[in-house]
PDB file of N, CA and C in Angstrom:
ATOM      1  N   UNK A   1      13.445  -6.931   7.911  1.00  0.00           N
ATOM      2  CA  UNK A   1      12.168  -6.232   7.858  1.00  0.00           C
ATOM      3  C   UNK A   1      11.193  -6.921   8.813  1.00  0.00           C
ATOM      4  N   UNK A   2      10.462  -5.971   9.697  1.00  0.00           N
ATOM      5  CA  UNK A   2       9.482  -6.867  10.816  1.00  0.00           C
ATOM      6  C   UNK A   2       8.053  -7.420  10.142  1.00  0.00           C
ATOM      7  N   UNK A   3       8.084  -8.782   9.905  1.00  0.00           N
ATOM      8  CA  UNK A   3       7.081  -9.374   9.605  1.00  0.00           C
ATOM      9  C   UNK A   3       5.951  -8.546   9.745  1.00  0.00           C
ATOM     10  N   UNK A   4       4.874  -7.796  10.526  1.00  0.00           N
ATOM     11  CA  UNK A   4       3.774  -7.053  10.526  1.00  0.00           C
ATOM     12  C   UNK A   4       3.683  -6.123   9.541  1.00  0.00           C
ATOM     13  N   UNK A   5       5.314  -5.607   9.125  1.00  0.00           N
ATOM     14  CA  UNK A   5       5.023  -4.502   8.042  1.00  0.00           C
ATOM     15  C   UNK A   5       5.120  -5.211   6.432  1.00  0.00           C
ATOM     16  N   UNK A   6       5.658  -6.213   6.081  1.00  0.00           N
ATOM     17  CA  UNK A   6       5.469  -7.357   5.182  1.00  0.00           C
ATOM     18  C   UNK A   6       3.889  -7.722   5.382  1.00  0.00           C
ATOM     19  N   UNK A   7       2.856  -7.838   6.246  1.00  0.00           N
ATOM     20  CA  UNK A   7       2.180  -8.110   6.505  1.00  0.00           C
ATOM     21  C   UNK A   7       1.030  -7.194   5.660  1.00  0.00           C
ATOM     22  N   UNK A   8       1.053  -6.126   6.294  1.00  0.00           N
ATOM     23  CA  UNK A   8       0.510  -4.558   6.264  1.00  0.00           C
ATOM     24  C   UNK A   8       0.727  -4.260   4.054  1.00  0.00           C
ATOM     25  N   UNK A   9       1.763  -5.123   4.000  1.00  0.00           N
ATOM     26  CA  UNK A   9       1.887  -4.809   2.370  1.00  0.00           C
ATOM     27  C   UNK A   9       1.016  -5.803   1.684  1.00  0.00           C
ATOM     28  N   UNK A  10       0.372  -6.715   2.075  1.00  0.00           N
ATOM     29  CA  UNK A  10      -0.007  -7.609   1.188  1.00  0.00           C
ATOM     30  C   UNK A  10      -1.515  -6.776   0.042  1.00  0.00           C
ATOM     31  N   UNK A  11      -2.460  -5.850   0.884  1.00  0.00           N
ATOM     32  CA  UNK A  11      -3.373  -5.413   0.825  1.00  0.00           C
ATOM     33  C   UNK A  11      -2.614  -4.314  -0.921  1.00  0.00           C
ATOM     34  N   UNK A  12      -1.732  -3.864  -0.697  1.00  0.00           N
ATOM     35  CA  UNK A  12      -0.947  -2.598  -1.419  1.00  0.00           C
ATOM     36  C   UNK A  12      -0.025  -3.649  -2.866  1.00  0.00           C
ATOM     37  N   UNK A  13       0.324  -4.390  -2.600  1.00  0.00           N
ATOM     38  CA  UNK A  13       0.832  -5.417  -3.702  1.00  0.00           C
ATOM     39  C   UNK A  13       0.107  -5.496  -4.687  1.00  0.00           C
ATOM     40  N   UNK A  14      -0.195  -4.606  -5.827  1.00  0.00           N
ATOM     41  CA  UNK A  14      -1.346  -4.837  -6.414  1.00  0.00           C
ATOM     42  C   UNK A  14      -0.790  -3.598  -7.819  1.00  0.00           C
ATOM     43  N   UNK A  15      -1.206  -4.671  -8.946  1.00  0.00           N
ATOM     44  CA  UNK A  15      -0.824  -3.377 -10.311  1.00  0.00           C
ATOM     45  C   UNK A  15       0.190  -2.748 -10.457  1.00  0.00           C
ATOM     46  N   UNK A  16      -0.311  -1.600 -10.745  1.00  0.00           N
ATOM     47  CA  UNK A  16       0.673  -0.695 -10.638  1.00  0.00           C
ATOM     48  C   UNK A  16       0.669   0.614  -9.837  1.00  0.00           C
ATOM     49  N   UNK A  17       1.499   1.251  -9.206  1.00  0.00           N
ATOM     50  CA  UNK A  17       1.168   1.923  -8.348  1.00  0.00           C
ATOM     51  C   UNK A  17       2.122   3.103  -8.289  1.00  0.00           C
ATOM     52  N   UNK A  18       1.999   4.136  -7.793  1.00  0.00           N
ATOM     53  CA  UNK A  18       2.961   5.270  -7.345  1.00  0.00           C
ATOM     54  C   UNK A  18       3.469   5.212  -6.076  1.00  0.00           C
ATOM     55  N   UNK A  19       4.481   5.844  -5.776  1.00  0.00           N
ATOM     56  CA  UNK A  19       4.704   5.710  -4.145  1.00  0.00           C
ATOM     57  C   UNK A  19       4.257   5.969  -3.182  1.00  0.00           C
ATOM     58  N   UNK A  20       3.310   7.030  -3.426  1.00  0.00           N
ATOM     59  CA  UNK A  20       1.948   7.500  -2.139  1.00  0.00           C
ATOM     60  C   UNK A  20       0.915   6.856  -2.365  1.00  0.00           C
ATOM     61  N   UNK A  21       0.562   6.180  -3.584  1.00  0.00           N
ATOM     62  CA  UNK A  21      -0.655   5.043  -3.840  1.00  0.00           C
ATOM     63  C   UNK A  21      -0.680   4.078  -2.668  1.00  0.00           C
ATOM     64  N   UNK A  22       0.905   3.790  -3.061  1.00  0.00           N
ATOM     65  CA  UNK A  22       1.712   2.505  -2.591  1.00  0.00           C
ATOM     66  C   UNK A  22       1.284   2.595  -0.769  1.00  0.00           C
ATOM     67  N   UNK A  23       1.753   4.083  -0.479  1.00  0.00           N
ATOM     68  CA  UNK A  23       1.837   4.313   1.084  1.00  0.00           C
ATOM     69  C   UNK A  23       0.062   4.540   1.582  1.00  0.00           C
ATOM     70  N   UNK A  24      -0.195   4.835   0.714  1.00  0.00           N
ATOM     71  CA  UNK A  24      -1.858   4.919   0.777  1.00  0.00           C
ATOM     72  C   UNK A  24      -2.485   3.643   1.397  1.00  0.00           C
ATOM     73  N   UNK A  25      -2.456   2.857   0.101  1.00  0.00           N
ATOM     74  CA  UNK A  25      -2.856   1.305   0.292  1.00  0.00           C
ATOM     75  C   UNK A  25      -2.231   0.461   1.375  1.00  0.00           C
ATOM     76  N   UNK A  26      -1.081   1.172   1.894  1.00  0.00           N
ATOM     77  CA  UNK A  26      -0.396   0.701   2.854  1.00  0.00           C
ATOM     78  C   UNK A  26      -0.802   0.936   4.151  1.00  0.00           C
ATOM     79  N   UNK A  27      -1.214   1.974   4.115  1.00  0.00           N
ATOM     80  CA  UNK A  27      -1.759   2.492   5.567  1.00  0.00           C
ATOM     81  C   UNK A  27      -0.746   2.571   6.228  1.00  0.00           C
ATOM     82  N   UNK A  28       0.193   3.560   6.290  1.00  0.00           N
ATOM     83  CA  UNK A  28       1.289   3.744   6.894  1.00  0.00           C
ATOM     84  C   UNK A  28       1.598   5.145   6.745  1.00  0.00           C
ATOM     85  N   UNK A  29       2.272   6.368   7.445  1.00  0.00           N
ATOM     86  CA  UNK A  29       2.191   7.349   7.341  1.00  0.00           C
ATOM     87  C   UNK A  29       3.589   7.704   6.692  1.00  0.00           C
ATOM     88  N   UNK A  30       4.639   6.702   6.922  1.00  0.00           N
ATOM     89  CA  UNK A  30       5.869   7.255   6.822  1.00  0.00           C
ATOM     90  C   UNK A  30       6.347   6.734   5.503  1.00  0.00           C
ATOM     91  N   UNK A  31       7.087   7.746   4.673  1.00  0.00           N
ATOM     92  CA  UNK A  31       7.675   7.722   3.463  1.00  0.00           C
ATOM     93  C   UNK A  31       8.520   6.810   2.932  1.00  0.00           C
ATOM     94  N   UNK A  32       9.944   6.753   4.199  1.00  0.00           N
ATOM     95  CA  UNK A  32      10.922   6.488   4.402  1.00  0.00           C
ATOM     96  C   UNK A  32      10.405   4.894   4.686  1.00  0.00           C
ATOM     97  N   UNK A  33       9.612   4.359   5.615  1.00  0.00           N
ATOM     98  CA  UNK A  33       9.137   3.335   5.937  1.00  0.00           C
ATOM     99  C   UNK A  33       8.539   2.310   4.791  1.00  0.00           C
ATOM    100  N   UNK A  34       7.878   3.194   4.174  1.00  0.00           N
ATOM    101  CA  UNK A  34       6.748   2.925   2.719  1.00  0.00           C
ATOM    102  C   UNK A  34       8.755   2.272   1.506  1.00  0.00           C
ATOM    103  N   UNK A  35       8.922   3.605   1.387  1.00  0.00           N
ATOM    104  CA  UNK A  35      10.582   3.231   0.628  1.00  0.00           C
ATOM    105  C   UNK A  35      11.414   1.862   0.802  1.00  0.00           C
ATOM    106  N   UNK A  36      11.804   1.618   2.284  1.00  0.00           N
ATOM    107  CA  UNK A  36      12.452   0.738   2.789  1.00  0.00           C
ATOM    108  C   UNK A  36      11.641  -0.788   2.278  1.00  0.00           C
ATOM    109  N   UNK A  37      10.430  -0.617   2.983  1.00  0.00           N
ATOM    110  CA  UNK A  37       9.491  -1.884   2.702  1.00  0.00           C
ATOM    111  C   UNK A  37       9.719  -2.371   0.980  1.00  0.00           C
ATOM    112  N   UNK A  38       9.577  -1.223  -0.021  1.00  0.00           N
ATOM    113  CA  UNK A  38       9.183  -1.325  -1.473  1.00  0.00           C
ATOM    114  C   UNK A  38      10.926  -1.626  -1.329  1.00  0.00           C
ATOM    115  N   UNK A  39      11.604  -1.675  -1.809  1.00  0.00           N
ATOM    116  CA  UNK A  39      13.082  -1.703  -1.346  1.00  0.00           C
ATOM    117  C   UNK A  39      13.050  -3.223  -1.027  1.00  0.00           C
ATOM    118  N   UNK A  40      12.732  -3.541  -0.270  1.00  0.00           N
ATOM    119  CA  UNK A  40      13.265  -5.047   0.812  1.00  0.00           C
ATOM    120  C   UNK A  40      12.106  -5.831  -0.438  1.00  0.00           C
ATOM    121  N   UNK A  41      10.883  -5.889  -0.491  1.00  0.00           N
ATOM    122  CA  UNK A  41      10.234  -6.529  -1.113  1.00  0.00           C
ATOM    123  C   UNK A  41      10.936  -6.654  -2.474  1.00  0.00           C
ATOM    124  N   UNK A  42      11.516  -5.529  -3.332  1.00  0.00           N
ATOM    125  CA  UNK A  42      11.915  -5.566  -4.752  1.00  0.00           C
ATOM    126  C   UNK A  42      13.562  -6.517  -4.732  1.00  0.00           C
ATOM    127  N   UNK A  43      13.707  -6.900  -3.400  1.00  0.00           N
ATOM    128  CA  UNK A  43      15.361  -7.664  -3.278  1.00  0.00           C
ATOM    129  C   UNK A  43      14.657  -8.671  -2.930  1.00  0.00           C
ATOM    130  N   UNK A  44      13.157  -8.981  -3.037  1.00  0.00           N
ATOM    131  CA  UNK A  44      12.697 -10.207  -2.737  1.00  0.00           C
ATOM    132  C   UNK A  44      12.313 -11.032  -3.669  1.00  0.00           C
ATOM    133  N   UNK A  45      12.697 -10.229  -4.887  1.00  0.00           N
ATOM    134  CA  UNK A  45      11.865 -10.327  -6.299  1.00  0.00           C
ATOM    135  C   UNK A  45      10.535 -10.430  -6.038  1.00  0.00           C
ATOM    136  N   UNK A  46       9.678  -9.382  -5.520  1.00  0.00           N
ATOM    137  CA  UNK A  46       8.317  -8.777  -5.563  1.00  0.00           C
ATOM    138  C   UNK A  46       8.618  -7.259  -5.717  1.00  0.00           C
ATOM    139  N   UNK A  47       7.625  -6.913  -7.091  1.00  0.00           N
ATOM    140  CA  UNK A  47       7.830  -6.059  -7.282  1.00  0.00           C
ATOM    141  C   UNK A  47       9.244  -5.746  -8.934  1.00  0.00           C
ATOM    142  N   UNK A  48       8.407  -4.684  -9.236  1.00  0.00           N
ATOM    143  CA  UNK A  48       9.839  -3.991 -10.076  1.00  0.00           C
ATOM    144  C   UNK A  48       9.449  -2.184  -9.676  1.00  0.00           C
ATOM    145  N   UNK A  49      10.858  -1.539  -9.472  1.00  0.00           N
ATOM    146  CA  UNK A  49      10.341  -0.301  -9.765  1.00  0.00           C
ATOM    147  C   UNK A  49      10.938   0.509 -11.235  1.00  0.00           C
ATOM    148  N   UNK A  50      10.185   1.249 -11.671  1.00  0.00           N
ATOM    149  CA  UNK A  50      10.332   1.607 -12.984  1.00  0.00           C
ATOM    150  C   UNK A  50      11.184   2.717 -12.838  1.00  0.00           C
ATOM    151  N   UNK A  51      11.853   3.146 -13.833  1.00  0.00           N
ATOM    152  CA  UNK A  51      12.599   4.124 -14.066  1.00  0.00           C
ATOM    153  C   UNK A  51      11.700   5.925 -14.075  1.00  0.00           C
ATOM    154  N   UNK A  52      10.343   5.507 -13.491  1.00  0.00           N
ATOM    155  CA  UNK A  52       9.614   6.771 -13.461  1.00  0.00           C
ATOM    156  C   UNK A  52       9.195   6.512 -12.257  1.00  0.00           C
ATOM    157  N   UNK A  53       9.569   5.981 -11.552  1.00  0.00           N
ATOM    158  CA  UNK A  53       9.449   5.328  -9.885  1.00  0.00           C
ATOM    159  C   UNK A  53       8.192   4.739  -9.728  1.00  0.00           C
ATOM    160  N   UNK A  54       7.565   4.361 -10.669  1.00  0.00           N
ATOM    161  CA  UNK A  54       5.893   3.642 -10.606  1.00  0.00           C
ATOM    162  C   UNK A  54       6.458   2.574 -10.603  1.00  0.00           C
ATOM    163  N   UNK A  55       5.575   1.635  -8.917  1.00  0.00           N
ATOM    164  CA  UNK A  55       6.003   0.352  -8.744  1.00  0.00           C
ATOM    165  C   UNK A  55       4.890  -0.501  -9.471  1.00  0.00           C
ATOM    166  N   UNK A  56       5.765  -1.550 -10.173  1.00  0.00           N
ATOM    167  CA  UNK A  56       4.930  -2.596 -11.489  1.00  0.00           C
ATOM    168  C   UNK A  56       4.857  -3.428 -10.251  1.00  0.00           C
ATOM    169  N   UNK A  57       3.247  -4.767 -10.141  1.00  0.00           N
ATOM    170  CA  UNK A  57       3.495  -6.190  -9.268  1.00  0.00           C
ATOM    171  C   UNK A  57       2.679  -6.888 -10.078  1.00  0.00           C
ATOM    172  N   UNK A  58       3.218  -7.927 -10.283  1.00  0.00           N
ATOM    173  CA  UNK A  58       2.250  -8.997 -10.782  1.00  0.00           C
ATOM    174  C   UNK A  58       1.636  -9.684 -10.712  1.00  0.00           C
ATOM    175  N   UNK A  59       0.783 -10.555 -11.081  1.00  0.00           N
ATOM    176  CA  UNK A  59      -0.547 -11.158 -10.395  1.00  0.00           C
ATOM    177  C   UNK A  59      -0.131 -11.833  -9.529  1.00  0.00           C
ATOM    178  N   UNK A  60       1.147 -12.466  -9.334  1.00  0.00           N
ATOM    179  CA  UNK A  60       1.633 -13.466  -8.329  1.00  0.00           C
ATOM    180  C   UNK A  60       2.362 -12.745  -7.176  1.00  0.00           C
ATOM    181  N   UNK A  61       2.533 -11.785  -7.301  1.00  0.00           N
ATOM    182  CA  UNK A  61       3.278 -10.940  -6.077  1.00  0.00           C
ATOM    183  C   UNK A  61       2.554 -10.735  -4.699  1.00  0.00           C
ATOM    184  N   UNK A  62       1.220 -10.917  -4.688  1.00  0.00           N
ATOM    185  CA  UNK A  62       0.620 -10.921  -3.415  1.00  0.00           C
ATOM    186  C   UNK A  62       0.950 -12.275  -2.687  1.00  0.00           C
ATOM    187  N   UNK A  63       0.704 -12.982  -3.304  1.00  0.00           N
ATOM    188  CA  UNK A  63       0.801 -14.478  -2.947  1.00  0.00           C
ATOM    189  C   UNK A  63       2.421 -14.616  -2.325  1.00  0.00           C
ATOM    190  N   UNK A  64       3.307 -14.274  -3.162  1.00  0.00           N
ATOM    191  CA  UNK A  64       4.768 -14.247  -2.848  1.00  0.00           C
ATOM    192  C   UNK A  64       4.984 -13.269  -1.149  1.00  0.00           C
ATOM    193  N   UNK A  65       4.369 -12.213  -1.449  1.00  0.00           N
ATOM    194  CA  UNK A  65       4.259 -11.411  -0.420  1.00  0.00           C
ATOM    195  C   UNK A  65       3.618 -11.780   1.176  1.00  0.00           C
ATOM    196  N   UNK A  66       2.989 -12.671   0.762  1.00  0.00           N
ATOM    197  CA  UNK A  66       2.246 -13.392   2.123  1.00  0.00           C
ATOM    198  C   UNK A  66       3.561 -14.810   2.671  1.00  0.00           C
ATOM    199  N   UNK A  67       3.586 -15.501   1.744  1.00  0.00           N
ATOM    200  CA  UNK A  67       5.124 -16.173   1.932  1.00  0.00           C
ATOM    201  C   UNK A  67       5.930 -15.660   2.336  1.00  0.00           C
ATOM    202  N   UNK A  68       6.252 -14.514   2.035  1.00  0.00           N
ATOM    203  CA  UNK A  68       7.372 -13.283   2.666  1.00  0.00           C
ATOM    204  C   UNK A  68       7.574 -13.269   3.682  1.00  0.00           C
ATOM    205  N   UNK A  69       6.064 -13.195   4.130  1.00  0.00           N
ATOM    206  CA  UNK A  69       5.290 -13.118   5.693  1.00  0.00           C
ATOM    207  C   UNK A  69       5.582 -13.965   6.579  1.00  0.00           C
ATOM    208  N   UNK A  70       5.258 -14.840   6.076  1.00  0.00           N
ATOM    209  CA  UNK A  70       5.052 -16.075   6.973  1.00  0.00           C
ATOM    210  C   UNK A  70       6.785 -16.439   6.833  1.00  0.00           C
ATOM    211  N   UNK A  71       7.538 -16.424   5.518  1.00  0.00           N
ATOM    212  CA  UNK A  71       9.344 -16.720   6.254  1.00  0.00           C
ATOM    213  C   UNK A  71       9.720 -16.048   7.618  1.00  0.00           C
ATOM    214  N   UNK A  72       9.561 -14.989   7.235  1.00  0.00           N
ATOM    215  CA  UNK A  72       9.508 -13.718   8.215  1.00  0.00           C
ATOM    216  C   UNK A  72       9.488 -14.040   9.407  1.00  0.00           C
ATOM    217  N   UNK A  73       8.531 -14.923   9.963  1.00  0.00           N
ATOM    218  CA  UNK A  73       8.163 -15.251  10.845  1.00  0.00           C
ATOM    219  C   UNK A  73       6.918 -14.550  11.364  1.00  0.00           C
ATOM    220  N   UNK A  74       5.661 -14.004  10.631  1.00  0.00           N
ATOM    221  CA  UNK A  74       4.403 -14.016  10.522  1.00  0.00           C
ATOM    222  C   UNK A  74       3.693 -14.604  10.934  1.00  0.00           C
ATOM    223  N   UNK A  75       2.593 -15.228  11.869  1.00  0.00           N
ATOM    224  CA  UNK A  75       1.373 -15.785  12.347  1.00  0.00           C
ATOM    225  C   UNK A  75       0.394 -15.529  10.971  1.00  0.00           C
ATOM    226  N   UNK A  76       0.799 -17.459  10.768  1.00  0.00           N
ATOM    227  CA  UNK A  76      -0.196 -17.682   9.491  1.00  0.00           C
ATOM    228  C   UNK A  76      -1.287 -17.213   9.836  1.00  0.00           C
ATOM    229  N   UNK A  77      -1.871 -17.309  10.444  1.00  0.00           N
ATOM    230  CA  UNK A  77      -3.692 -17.122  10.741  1.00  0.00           C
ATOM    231  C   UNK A  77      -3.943 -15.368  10.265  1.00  0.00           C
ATOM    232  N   UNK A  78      -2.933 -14.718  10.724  1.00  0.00           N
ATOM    233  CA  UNK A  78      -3.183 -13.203  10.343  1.00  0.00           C
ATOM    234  C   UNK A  78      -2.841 -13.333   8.574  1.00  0.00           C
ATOM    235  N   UNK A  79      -1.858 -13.778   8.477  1.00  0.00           N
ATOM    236  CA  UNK A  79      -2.174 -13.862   6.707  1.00  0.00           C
ATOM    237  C   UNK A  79      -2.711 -14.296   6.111  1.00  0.00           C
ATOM    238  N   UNK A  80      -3.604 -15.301   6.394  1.00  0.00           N
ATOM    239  CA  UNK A  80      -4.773 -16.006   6.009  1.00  0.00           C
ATOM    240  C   UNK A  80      -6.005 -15.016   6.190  1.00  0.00           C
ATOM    241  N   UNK A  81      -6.171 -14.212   7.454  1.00  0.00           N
ATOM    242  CA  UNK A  81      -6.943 -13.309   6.911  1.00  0.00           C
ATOM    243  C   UNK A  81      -6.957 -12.092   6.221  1.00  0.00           C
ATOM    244  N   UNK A  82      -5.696 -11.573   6.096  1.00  0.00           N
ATOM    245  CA  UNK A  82      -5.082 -10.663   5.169  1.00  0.00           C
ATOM    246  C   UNK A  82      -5.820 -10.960   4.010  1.00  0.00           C
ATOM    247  N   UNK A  83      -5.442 -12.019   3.551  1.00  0.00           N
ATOM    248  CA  UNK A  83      -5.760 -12.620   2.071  1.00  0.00           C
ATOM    249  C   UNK A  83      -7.043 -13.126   2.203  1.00  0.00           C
ATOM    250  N   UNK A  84      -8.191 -13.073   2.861  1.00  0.00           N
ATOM    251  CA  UNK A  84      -9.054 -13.559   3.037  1.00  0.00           C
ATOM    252  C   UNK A  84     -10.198 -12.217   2.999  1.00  0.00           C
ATOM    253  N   UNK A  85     -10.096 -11.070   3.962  1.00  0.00           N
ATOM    254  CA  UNK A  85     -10.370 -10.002   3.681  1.00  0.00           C
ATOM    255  C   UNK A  85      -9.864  -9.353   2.299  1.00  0.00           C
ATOM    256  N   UNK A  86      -8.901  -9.627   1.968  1.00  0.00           N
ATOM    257  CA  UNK A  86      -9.155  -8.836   0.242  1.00  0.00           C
ATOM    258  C   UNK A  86      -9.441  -9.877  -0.651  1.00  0.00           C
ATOM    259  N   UNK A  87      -9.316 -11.350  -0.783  1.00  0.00           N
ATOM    260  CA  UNK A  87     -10.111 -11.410  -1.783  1.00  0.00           C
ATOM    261  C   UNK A  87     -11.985 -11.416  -1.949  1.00  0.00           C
ATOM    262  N   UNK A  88     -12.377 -11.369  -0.765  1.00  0.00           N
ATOM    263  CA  UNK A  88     -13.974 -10.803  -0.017  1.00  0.00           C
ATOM    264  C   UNK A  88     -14.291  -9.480  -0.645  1.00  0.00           C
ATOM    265  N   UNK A  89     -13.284  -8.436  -0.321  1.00  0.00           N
ATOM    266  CA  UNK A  89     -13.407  -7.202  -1.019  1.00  0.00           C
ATOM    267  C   UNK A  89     -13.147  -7.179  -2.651  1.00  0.00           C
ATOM    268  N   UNK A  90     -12.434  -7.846  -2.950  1.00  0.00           N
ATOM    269  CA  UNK A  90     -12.493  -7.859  -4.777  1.00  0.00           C
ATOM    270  C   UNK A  90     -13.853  -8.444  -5.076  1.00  0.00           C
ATOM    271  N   UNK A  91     -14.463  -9.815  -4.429  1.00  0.00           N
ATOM    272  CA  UNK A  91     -15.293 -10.318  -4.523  1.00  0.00           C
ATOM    273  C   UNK A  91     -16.810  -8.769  -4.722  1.00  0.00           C
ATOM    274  N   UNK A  92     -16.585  -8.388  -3.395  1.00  0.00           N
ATOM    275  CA  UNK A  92     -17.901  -7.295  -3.285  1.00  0.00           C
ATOM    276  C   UNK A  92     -17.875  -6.305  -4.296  1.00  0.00           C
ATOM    277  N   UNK A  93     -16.759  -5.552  -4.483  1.00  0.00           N
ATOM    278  CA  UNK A  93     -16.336  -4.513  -6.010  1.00  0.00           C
ATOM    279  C   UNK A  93     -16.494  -5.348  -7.008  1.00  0.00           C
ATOM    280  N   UNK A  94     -16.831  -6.615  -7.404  1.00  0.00           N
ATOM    281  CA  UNK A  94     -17.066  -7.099  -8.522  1.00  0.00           C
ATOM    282  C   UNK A  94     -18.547  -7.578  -9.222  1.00  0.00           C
ATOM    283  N   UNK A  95     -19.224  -7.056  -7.754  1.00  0.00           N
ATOM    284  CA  UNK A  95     -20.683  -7.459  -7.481  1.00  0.00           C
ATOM    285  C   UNK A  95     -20.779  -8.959  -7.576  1.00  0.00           C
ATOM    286  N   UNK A  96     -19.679 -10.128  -7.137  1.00  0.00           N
ATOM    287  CA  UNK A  96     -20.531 -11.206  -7.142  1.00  0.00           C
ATOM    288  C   UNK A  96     -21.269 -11.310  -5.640  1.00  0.00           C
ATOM    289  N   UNK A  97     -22.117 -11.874  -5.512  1.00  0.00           N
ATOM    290  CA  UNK A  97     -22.643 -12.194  -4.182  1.00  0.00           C
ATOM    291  C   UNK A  97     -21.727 -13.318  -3.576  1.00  0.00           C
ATOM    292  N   UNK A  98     -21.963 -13.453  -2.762  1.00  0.00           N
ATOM    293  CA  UNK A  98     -21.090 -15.048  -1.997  1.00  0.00           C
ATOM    294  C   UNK A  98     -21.642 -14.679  -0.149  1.00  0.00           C
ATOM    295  N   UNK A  99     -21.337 -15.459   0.167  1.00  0.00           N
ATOM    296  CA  UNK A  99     -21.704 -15.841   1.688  1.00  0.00           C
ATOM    297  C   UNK A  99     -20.277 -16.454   2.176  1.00  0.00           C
ATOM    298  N   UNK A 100     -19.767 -15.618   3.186  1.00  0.00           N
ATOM    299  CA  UNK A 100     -18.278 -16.192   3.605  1.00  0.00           C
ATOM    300  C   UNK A 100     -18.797 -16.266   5.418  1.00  0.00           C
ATOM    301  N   UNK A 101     -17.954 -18.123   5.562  1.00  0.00           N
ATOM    302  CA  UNK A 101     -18.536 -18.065   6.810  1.00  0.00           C
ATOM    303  C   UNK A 101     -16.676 -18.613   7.057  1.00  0.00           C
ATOM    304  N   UNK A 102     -16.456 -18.395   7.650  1.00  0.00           N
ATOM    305  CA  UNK A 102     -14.757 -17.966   8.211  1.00  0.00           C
ATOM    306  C   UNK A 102     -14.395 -18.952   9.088  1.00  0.00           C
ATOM    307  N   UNK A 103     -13.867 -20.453   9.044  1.00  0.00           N
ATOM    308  CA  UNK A 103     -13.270 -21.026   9.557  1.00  0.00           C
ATOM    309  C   UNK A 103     -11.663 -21.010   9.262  1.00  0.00           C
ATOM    310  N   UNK A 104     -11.330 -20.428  10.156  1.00  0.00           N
ATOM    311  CA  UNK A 104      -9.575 -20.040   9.972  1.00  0.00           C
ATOM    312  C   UNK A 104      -8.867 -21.541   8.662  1.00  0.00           C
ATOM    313  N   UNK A 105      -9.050 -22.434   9.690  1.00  0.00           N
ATOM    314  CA  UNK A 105      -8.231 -23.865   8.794  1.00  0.00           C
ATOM    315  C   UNK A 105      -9.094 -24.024   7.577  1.00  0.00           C
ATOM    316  N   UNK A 106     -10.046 -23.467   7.075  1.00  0.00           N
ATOM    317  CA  UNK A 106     -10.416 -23.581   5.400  1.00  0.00           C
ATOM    318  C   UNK A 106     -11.924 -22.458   5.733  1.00  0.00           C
ATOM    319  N   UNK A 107     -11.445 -21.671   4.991  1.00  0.00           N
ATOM    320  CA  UNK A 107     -12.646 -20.433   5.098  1.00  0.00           C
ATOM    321  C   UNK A 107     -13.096 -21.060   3.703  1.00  0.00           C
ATOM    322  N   UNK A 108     -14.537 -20.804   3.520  1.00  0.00           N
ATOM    323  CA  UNK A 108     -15.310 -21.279   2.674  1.00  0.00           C
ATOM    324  C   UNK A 108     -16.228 -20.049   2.042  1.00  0.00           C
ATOM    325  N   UNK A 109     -15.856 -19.923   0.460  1.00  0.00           N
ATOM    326  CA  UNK A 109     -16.280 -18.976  -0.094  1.00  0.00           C
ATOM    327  C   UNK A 109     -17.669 -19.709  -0.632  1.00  0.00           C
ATOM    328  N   UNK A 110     -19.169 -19.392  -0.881  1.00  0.00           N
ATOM    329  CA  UNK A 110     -19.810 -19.842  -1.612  1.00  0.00           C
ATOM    330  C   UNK A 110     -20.583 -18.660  -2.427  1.00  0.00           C
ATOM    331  N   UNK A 111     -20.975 -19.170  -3.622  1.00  0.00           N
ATOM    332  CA  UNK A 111     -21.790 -18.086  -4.593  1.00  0.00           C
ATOM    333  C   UNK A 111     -22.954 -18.198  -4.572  1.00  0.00           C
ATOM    334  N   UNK A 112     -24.041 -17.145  -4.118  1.00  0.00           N
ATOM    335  CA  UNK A 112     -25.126 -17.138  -4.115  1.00  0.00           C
ATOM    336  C   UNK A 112     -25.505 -16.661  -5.997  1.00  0.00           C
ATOM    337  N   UNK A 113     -26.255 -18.353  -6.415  1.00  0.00           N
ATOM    338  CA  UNK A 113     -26.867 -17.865  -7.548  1.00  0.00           C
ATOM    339  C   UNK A 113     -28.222 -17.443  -7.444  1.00  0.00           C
TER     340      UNK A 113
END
């Protein structure tokens, strides 16, 4: 599997999901592509798919999924901001405030009280 599309999944690794959720969150147009990926990840032990085809992930599967990445042969720095841009965005949907000033080798989250 080409590291960028392991990459492209980290954002979609999340809950529980359907297979067009899945391809949704994925940002990817193709079915077959979306399949293969959920497929290779679930022989990665990330992921389960259910017998009603709703893919289960667990809180640790993103994290696993970025490792994925980077075996893969991934450019840490892009998965560092992978994971850096969504936990910013959980941060903002959760209404905390914070101030993120982005040094690749240790990005620094702080909370505005």
């Amino acid at each position: 599997m080409h590291p960028d599309l392991i990459l492209k999944a980290i954002p979609a690794v999340s809950g529980k999901n359907t297979l067009s959720q899945f391809t949704f969150m994925f940002d990817i147009r193709s079915l077959d592509v979306a399949k293969d990926l959920l497929n290779f990840l679930v022989l990665n032990s990330i992921g389960i798919i259910s017998p009603d085809n709703t893919i289960l992930f667990s809180e640790v599967d993103r994290m696993k999924t970025a490792i994925l990445a980077l075996r893969s042969g991934c450019d840490i720095e892009r998965i560092a901001k992978a994971l850096e841009s969504f936990a910013s965005g959980n941060m903002k949907e959760l209404g905390i405030k914070f101030k993120q000033t982005s040094h690749l080798q240790s990005p620094d989250f702080r909370l505005i009280l």
